[in-house]
Protein backbone atom coordinates (compact mmCIF):
# COMPACT_ATOMS: atom_id res chain seq x y z
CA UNK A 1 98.10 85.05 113.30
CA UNK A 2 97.74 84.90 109.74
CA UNK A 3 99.57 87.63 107.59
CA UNK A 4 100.77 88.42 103.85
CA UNK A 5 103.28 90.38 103.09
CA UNK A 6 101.92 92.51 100.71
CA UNK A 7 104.15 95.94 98.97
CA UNK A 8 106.47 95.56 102.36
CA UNK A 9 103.33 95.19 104.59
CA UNK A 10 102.25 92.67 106.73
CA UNK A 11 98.53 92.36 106.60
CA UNK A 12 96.51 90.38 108.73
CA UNK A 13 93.81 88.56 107.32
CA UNK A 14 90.72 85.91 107.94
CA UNK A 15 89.23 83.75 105.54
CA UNK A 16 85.58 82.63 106.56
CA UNK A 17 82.01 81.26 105.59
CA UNK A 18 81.60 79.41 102.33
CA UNK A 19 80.37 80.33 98.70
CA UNK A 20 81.89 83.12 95.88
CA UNK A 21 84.78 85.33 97.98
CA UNK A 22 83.67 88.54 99.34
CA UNK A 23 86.49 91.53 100.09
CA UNK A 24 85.34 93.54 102.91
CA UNK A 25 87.45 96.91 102.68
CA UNK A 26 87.21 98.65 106.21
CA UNK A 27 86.94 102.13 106.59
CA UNK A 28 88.88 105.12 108.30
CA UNK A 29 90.33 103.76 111.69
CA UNK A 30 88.22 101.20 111.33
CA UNK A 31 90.09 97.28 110.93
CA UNK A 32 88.74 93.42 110.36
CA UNK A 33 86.64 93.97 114.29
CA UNK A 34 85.09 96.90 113.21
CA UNK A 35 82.72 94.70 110.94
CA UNK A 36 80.45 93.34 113.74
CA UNK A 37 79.72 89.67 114.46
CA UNK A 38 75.91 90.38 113.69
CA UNK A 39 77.08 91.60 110.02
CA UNK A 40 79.85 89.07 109.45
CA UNK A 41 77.47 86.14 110.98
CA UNK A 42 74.87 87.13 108.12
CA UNK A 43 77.12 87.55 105.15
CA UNK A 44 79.04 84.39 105.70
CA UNK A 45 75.38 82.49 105.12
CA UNK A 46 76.07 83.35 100.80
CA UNK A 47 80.26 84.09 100.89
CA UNK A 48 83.70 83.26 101.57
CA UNK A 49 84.86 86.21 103.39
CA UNK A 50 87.91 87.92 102.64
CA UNK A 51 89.00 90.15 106.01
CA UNK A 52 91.91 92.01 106.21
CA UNK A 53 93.29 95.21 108.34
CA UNK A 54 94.82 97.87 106.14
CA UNK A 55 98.49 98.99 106.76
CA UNK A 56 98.97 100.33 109.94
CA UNK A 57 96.32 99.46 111.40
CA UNK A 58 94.52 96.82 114.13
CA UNK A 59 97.09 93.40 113.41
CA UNK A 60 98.75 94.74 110.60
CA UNK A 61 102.31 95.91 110.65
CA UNK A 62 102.86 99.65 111.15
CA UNK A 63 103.26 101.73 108.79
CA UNK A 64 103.71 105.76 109.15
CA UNK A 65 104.87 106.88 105.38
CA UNK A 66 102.56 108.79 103.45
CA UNK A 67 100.31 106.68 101.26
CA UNK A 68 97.64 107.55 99.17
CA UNK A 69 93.64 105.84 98.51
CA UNK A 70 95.27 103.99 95.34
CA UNK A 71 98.07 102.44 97.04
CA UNK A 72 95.89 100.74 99.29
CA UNK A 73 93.69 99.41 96.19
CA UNK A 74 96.93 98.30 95.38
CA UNK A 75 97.23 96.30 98.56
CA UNK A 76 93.76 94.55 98.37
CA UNK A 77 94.17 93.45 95.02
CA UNK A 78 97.92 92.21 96.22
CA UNK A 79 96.38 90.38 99.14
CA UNK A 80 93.91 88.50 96.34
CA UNK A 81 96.94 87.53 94.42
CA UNK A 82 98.75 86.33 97.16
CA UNK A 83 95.63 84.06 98.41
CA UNK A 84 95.20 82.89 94.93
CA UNK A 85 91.70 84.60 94.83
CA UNK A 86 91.19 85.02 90.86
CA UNK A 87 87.79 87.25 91.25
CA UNK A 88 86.07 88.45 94.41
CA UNK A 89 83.06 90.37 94.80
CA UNK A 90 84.41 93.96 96.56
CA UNK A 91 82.16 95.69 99.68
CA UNK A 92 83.89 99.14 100.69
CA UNK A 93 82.52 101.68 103.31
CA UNK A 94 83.60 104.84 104.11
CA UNK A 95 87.26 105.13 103.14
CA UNK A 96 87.14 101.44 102.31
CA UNK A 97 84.51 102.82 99.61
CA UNK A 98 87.08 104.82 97.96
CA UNK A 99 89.65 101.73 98.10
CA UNK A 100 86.99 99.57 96.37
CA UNK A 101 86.56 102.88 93.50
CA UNK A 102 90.08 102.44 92.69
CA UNK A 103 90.18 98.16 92.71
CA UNK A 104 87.34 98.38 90.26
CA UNK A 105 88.93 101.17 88.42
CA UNK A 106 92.88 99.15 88.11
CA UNK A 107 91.19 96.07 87.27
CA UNK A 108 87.55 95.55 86.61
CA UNK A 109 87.99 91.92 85.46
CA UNK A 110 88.78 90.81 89.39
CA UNK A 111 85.40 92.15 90.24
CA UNK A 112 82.58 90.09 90.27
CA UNK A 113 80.33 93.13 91.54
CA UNK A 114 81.02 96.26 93.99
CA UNK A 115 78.84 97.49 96.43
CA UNK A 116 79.95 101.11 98.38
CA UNK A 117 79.07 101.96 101.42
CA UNK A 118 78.88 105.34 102.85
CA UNK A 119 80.61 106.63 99.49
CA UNK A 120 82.58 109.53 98.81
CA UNK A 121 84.28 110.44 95.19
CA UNK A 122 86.03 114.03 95.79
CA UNK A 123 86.64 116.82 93.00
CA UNK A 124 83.37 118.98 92.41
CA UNK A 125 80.36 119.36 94.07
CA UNK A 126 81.86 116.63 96.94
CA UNK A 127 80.68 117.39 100.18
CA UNK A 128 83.10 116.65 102.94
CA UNK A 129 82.41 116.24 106.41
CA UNK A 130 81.12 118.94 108.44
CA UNK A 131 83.55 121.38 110.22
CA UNK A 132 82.06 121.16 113.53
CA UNK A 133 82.04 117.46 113.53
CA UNK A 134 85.94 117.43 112.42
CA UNK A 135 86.71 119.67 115.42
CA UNK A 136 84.64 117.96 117.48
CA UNK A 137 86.41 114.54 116.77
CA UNK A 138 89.52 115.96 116.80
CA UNK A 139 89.33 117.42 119.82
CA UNK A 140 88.52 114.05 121.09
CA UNK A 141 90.99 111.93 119.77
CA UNK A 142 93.80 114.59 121.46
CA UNK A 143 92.58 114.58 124.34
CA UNK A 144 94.10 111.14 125.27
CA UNK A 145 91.31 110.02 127.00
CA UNK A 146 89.83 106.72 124.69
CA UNK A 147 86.75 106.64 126.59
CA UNK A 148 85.56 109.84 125.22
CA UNK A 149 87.23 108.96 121.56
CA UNK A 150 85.25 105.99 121.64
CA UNK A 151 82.11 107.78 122.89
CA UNK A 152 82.40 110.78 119.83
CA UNK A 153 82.67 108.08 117.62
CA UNK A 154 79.82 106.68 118.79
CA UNK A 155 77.54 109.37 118.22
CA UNK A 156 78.89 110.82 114.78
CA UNK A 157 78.62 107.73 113.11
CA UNK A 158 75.57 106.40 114.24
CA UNK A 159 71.90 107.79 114.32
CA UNK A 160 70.41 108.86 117.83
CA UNK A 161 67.77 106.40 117.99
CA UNK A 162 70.21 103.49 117.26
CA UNK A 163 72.71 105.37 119.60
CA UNK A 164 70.30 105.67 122.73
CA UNK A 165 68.93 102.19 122.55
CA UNK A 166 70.62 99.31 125.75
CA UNK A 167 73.48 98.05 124.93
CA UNK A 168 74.31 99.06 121.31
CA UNK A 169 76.91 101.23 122.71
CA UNK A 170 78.53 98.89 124.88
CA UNK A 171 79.11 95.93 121.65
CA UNK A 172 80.42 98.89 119.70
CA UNK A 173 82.98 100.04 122.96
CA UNK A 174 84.13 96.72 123.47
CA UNK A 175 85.13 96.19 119.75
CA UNK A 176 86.44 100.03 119.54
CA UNK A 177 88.89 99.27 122.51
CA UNK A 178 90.56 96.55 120.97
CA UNK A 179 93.99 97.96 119.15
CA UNK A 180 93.28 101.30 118.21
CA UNK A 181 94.60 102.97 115.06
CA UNK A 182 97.79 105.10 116.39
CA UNK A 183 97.66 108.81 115.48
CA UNK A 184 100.55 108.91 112.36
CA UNK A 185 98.31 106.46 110.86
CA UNK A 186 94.97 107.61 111.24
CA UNK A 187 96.30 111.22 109.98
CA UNK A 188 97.95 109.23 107.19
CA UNK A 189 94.65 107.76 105.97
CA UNK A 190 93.17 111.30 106.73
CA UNK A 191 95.47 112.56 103.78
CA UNK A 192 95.23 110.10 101.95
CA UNK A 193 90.91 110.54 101.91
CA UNK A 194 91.58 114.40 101.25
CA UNK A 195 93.94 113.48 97.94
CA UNK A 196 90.94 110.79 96.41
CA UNK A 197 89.17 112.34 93.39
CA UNK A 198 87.65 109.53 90.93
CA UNK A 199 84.67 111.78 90.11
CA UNK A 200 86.09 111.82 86.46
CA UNK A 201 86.60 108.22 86.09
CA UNK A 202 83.81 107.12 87.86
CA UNK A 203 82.00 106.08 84.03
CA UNK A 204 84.71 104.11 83.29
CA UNK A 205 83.40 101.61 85.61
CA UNK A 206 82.37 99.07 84.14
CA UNK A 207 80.63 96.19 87.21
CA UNK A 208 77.50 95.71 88.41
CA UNK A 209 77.31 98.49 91.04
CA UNK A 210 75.16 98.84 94.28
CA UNK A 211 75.30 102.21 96.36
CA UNK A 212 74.54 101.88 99.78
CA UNK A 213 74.02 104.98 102.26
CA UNK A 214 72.12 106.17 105.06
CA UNK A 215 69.94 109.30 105.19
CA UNK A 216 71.11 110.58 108.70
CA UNK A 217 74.81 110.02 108.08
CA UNK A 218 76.73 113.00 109.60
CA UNK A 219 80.04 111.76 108.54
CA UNK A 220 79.66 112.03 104.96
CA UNK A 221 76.18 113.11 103.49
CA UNK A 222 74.55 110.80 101.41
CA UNK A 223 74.56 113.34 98.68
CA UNK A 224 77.97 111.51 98.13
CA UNK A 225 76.43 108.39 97.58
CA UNK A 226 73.86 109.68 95.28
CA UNK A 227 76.50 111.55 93.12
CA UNK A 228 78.58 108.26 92.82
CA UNK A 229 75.96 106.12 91.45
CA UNK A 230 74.88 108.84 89.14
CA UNK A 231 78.14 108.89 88.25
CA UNK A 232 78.64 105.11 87.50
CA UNK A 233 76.63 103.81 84.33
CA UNK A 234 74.07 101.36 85.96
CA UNK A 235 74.89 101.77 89.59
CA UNK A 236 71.78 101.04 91.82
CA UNK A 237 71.53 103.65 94.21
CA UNK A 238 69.70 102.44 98.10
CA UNK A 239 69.39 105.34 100.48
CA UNK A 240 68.27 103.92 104.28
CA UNK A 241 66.05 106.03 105.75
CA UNK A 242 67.28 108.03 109.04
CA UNK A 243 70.26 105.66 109.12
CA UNK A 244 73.87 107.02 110.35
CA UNK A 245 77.50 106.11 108.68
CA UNK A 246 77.32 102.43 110.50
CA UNK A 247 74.30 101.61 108.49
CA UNK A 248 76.10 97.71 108.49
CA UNK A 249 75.48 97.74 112.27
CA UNK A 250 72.27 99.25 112.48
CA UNK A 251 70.81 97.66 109.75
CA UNK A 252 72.83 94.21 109.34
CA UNK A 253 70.20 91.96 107.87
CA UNK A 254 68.66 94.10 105.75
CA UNK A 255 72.33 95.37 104.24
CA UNK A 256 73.39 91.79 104.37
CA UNK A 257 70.27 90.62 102.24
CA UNK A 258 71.43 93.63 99.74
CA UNK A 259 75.13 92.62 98.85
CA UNK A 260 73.42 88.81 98.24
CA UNK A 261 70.75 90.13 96.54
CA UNK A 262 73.21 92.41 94.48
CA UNK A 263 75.57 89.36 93.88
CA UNK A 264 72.88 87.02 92.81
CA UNK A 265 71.70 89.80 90.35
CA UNK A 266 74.67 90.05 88.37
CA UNK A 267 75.72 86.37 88.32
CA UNK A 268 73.90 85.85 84.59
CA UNK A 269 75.71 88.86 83.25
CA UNK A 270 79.26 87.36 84.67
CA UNK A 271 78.43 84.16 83.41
């Protein structure tokens, strides 16, 4: 199993596909699995993909201590120097969004181009996620019963009419049952969401950004995403129409085709 030790973590990791490296920066209890074959299968047609599971979670080492959005930004761009990856192109969702603010904000010049996903800044005028969806998430993830964490997961993140269709649940079960984040963890990366606030610094990036986000995402509303890329001089801003917080697995080709088409876009100005 391959792994990096990486600020006293070990990180697991996959390298696959073939053409400029792409860093795929997972989300809030979500690891490397959580990506979808249908995704990964499309992305891996234009890029060398860069995988990895976050601290603590899916074949990573644990790790329990208090850690904050930055830190990890500090562990992706650790897990490029370790794999001698000079300059990668950097696709974050959700949390992983946040992680991919920060990379681009320590050091712009290892970013080819960034592309969040399901986007979230903090500070003012942020909007979090819903109360009742909190409690009602919560009060499935304590219940100790995974089939009904898995199922809640299920229908937050994803929009009914991709939810309801045959057998989209059961692909996104079968990956969601495979080594799920432990409880100190996912609370750690639950404070560690609730500390981020680049909303100040967001100008100061300075890549070719694309803003991805769906319209019916009930996790976080995609009036985050559209304050982000007003936020960042340049960003391109793509809203998907009635699409939930999964947008990568409901829409995989046409959010694959986006990250190529955003990469080939910006290859004259990194020339």
């Amino acid at each position: 199993m391959p792994t990096l030790t990486v600020n006293a973590n070990d990180l697991y990791h996959e390298r696959r596909g073939a053409g400029e490296p792409l860093l795929l920066v997972q989300g809030m209890s979500g690891h490397s699995l959580h990506w979808g074959e249908d995704f990964l299968c499309l992305l891996e047609r234009d890029f060398e993909l860069v995988l990895y599971d976050h601290r603590g979670v899916g074949r990573s080492s644990p790790h329990q201590a208090p850690f904050t959005i930055a830190d990890l930004a500090a562990d992706a761009l650790a897990l490029l120097d370790g794999l001698e990856i000079e300059r990668a192109h950097v696709l974050g969702i959700s949390m992983g969004s946040m992680v991919a603010q920060e990379i681009a904000l320590a050091d712009p010049a290892r970013v080819l181009t960034l592309t969040l996903g399901a986007t979230y800044c903090g500070g003012p005028g942020a909007r979090f996620t819903d109360d009742e969806v909190v409690q009602a998430l919560a009060a499935a993830i304590l219940s100790g019963d995974p089939d009904r964490k898995i199922r809640a997961g299920w229908e937050f993140n994803v929009s009914p009419a991709y939810g309801n269709a045959d057998g989209n649940f059961e692909r996104f079960a079968a990956v969601a049952a495979v080594d799920p984040v432990p409880l100190p963890a996912l609370l750690a990366q639950l404070e560690a969401i609730i500390g981020h606030d680049t909303s100040e610094r967001l100008a100061e990036i300075d890549v070719p950004t694309l803003v991805v986000h769906g319209t019916g995402d009930q996790m976080l509303s995609c009036t985050n995403g559209e304050s982000v890329a007003g936020r960042i001089p340049g960003a391109r801003l793509e809203l998907l129409d009635g699409v939930g917080h999964l947008f990568f697995w409901e829409q995989p080709e046409r959010v694959a085709a986006l990250v190529a088409e955003h990469a080939a876009t910006a290859r004259p100005r990194a020339a």
